[in-house]
PDB file of N, CA and C in Angstrom:
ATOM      1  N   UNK A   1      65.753  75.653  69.737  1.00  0.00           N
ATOM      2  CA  UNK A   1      66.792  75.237  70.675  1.00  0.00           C
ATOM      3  C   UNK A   1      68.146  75.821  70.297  1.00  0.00           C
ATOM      4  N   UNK A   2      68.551  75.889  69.265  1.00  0.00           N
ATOM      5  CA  UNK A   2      69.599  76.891  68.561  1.00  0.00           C
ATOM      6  C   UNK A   2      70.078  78.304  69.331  1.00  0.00           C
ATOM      7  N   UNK A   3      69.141  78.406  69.200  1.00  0.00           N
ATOM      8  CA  UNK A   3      69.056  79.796  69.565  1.00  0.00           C
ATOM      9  C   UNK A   3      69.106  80.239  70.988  1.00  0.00           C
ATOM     10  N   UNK A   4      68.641  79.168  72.348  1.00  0.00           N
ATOM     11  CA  UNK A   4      69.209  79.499  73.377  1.00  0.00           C
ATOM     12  C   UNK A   4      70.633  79.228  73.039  1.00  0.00           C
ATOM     13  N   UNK A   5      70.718  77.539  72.168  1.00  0.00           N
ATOM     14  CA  UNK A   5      72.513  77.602  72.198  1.00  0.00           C
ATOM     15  C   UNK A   5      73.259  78.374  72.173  1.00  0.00           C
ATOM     16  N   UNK A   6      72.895  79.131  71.398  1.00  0.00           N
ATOM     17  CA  UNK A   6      73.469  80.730  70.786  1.00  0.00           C
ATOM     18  C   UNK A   6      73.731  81.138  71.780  1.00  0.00           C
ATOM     19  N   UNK A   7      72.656  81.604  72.427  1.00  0.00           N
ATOM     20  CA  UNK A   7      72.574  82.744  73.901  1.00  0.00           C
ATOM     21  C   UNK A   7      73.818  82.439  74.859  1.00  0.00           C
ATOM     22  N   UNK A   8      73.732  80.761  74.996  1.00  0.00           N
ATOM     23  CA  UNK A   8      74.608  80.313  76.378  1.00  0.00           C
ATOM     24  C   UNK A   8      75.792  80.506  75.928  1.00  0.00           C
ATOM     25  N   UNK A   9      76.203  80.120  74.529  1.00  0.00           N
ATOM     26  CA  UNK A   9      77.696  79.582  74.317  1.00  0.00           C
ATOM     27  C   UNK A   9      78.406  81.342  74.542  1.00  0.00           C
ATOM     28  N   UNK A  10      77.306  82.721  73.871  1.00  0.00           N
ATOM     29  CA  UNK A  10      77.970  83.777  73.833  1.00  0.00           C
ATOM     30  C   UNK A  10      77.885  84.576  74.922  1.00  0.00           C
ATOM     31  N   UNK A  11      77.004  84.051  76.175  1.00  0.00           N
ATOM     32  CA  UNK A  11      77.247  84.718  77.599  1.00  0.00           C
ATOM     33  C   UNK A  11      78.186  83.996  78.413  1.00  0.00           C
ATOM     34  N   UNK A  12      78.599  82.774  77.960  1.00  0.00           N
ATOM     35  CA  UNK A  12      79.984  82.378  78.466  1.00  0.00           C
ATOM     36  C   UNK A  12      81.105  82.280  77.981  1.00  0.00           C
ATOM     37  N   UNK A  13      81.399  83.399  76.692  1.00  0.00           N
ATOM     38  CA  UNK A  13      82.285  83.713  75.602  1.00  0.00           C
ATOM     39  C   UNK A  13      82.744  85.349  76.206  1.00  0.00           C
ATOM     40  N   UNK A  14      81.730  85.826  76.448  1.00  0.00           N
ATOM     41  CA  UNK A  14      81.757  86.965  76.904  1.00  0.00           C
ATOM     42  C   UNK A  14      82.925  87.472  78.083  1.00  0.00           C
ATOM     43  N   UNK A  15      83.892  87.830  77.973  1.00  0.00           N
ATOM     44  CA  UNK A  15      84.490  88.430  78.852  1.00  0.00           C
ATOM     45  C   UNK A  15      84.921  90.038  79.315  1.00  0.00           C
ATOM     46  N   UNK A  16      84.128  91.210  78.535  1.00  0.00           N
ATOM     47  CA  UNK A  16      83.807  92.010  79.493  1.00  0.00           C
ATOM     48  C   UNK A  16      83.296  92.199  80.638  1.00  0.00           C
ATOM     49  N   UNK A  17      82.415  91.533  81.354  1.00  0.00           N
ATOM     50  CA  UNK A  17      82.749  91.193  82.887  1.00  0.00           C
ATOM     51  C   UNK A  17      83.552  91.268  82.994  1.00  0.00           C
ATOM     52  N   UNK A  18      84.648  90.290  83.105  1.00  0.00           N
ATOM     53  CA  UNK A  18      85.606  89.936  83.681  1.00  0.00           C
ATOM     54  C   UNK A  18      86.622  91.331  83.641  1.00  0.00           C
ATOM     55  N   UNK A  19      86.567  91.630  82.740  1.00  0.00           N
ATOM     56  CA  UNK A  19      87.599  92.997  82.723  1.00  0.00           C
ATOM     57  C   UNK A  19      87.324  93.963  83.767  1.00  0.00           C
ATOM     58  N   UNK A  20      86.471  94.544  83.629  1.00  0.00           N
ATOM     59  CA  UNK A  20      85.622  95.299  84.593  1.00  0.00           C
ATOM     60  C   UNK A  20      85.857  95.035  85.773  1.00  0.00           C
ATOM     61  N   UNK A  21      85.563  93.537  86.343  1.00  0.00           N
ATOM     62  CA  UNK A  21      86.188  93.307  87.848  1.00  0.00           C
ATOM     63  C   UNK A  21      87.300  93.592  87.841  1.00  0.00           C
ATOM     64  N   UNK A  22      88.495  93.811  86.853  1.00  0.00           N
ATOM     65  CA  UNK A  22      89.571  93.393  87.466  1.00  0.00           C
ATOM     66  C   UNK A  22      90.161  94.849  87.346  1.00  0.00           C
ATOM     67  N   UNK A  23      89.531  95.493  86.999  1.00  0.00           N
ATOM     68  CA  UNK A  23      89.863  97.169  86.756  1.00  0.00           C
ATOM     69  C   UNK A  23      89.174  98.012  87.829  1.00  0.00           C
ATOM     70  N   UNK A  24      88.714  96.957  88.337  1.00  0.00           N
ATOM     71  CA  UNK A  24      87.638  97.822  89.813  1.00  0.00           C
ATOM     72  C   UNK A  24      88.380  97.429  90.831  1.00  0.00           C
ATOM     73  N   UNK A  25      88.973  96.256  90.986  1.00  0.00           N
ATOM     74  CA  UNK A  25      90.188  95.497  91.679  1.00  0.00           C
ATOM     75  C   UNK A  25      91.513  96.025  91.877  1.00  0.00           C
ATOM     76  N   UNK A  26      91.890  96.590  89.900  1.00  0.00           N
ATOM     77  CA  UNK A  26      93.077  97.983  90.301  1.00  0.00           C
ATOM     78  C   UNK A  26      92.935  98.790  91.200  1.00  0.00           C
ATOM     79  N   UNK A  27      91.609  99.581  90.906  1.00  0.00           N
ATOM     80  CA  UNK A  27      91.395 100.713  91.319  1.00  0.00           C
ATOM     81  C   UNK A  27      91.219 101.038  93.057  1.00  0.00           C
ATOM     82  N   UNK A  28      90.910  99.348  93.205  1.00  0.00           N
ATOM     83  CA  UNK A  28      90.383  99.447  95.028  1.00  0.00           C
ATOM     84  C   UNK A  28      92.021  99.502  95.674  1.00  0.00           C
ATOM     85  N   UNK A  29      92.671  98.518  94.907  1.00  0.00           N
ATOM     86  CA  UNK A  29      93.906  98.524  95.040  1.00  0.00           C
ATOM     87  C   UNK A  29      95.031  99.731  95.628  1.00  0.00           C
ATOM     88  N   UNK A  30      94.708 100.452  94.369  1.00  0.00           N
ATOM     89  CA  UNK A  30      95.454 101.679  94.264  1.00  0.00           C
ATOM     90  C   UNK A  30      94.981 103.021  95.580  1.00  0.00           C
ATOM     91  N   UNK A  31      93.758 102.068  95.173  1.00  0.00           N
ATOM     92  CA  UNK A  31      92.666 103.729  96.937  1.00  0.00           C
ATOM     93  C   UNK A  31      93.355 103.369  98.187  1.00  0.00           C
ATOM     94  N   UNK A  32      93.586 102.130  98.355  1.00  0.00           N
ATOM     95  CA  UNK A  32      93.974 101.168  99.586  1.00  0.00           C
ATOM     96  C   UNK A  32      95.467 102.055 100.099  1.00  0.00           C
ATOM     97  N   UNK A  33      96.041 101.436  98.878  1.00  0.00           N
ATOM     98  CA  UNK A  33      97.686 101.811  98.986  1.00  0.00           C
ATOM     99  C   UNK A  33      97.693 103.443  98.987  1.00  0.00           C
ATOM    100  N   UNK A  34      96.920 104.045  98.439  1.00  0.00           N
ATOM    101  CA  UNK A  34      97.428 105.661  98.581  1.00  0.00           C
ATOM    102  C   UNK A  34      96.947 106.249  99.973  1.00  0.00           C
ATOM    103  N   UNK A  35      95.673 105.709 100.595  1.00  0.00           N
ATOM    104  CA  UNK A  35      95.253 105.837 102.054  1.00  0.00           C
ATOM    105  C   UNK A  35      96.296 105.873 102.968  1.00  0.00           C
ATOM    106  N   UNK A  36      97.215 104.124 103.426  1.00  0.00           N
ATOM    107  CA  UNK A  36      97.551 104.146 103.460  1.00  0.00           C
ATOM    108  C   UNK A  36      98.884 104.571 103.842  1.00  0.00           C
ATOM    109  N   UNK A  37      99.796 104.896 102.605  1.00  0.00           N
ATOM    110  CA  UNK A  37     101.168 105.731 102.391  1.00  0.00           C
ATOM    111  C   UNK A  37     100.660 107.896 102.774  1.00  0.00           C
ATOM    112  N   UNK A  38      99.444 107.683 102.588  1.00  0.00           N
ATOM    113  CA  UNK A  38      99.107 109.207 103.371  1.00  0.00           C
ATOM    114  C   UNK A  38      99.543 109.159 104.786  1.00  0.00           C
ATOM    115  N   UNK A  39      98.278 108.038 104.989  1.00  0.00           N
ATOM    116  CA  UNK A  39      98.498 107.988 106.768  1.00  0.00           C
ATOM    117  C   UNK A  39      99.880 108.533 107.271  1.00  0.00           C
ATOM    118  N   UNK A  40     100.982 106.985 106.548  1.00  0.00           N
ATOM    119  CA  UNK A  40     101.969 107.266 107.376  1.00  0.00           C
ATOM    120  C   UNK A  40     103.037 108.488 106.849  1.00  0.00           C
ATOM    121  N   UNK A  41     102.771 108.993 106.111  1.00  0.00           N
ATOM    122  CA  UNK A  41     103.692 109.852 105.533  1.00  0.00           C
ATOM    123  C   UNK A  41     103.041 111.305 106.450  1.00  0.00           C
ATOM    124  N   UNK A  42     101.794 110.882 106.586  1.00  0.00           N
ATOM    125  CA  UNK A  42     101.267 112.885 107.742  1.00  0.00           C
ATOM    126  C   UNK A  42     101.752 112.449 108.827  1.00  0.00           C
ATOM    127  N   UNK A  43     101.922 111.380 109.380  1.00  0.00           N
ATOM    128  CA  UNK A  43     101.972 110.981 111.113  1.00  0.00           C
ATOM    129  C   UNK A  43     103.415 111.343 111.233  1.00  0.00           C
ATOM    130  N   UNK A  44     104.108 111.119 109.763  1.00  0.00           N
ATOM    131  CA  UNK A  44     105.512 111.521 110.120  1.00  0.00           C
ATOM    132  C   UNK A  44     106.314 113.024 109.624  1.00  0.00           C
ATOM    133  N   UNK A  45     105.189 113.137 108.585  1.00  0.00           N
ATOM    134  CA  UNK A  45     105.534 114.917 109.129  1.00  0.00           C
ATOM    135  C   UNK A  45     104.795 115.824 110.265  1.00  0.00           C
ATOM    136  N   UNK A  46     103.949 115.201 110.748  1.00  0.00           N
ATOM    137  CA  UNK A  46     103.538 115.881 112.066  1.00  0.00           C
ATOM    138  C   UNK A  46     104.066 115.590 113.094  1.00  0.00           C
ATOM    139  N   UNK A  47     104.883 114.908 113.237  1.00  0.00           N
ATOM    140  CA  UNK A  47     106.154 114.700 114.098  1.00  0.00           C
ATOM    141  C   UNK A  47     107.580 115.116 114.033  1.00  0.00           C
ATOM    142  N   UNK A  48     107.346 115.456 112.627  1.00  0.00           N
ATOM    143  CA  UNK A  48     108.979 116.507 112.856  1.00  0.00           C
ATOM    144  C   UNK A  48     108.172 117.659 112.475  1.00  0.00           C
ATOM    145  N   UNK A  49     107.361 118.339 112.450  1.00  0.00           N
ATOM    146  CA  UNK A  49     106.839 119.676 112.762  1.00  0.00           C
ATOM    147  C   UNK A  49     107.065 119.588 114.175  1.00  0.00           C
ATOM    148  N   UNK A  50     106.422 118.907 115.281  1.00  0.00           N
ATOM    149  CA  UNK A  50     105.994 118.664 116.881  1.00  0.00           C
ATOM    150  C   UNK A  50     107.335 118.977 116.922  1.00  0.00           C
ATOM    151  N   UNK A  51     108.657 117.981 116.863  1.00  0.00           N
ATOM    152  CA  UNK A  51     110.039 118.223 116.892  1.00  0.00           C
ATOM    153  C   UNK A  51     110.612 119.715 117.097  1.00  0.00           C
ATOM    154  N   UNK A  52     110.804 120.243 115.876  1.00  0.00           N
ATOM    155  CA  UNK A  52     111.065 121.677 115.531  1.00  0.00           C
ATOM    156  C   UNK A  52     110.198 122.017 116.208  1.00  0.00           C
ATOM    157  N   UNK A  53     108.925 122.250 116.571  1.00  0.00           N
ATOM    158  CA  UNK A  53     108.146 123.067 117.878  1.00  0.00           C
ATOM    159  C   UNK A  53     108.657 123.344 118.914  1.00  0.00           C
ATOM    160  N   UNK A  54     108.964 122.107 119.464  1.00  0.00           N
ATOM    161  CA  UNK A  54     109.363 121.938 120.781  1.00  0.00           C
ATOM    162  C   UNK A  54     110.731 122.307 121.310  1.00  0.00           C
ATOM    163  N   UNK A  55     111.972 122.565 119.489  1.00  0.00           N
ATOM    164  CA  UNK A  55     113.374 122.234 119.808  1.00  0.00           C
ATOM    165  C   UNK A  55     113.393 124.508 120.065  1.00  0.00           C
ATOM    166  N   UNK A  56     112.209 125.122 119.060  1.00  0.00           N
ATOM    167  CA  UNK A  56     112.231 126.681 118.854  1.00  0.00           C
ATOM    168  C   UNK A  56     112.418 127.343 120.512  1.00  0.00           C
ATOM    169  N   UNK A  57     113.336 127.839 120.094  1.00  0.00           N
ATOM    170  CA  UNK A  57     113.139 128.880 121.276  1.00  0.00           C
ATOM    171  C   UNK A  57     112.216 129.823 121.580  1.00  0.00           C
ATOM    172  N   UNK A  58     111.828 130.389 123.163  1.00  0.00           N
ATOM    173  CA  UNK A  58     110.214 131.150 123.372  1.00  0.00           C
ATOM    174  C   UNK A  58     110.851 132.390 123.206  1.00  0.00           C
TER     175      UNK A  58
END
């Protein structure tokens, strides 16, 4: 019986799990936010390209 004790007390001692989620959590984080700040950062240089297109003389 010891010896499961053992087992339980050190798989709920254990906190590498926990790290791991929360470094996968950065990381989704960080994909999210750089998506994102792309989007709107092309939508708005492809609109002052369109701009200057339209302002060039033929």
């Amino acid at each position: 019986m010891s010896k499961f004790a053992n087992l339980t007390r050190r798989f709920f001692s254990d906190d590498e799990g926990a790290t791991l989620l929360e470094y996968g959590m950065l990381v989704l984080l960080i994909t999210v936010l750089s998506i994102t700040a792309v989007k709107n950062i092309g939508s708005k240089v492809s609109n002052g390209f369109n701009t200057v297109n339209t302002n060039l003389p033929n």
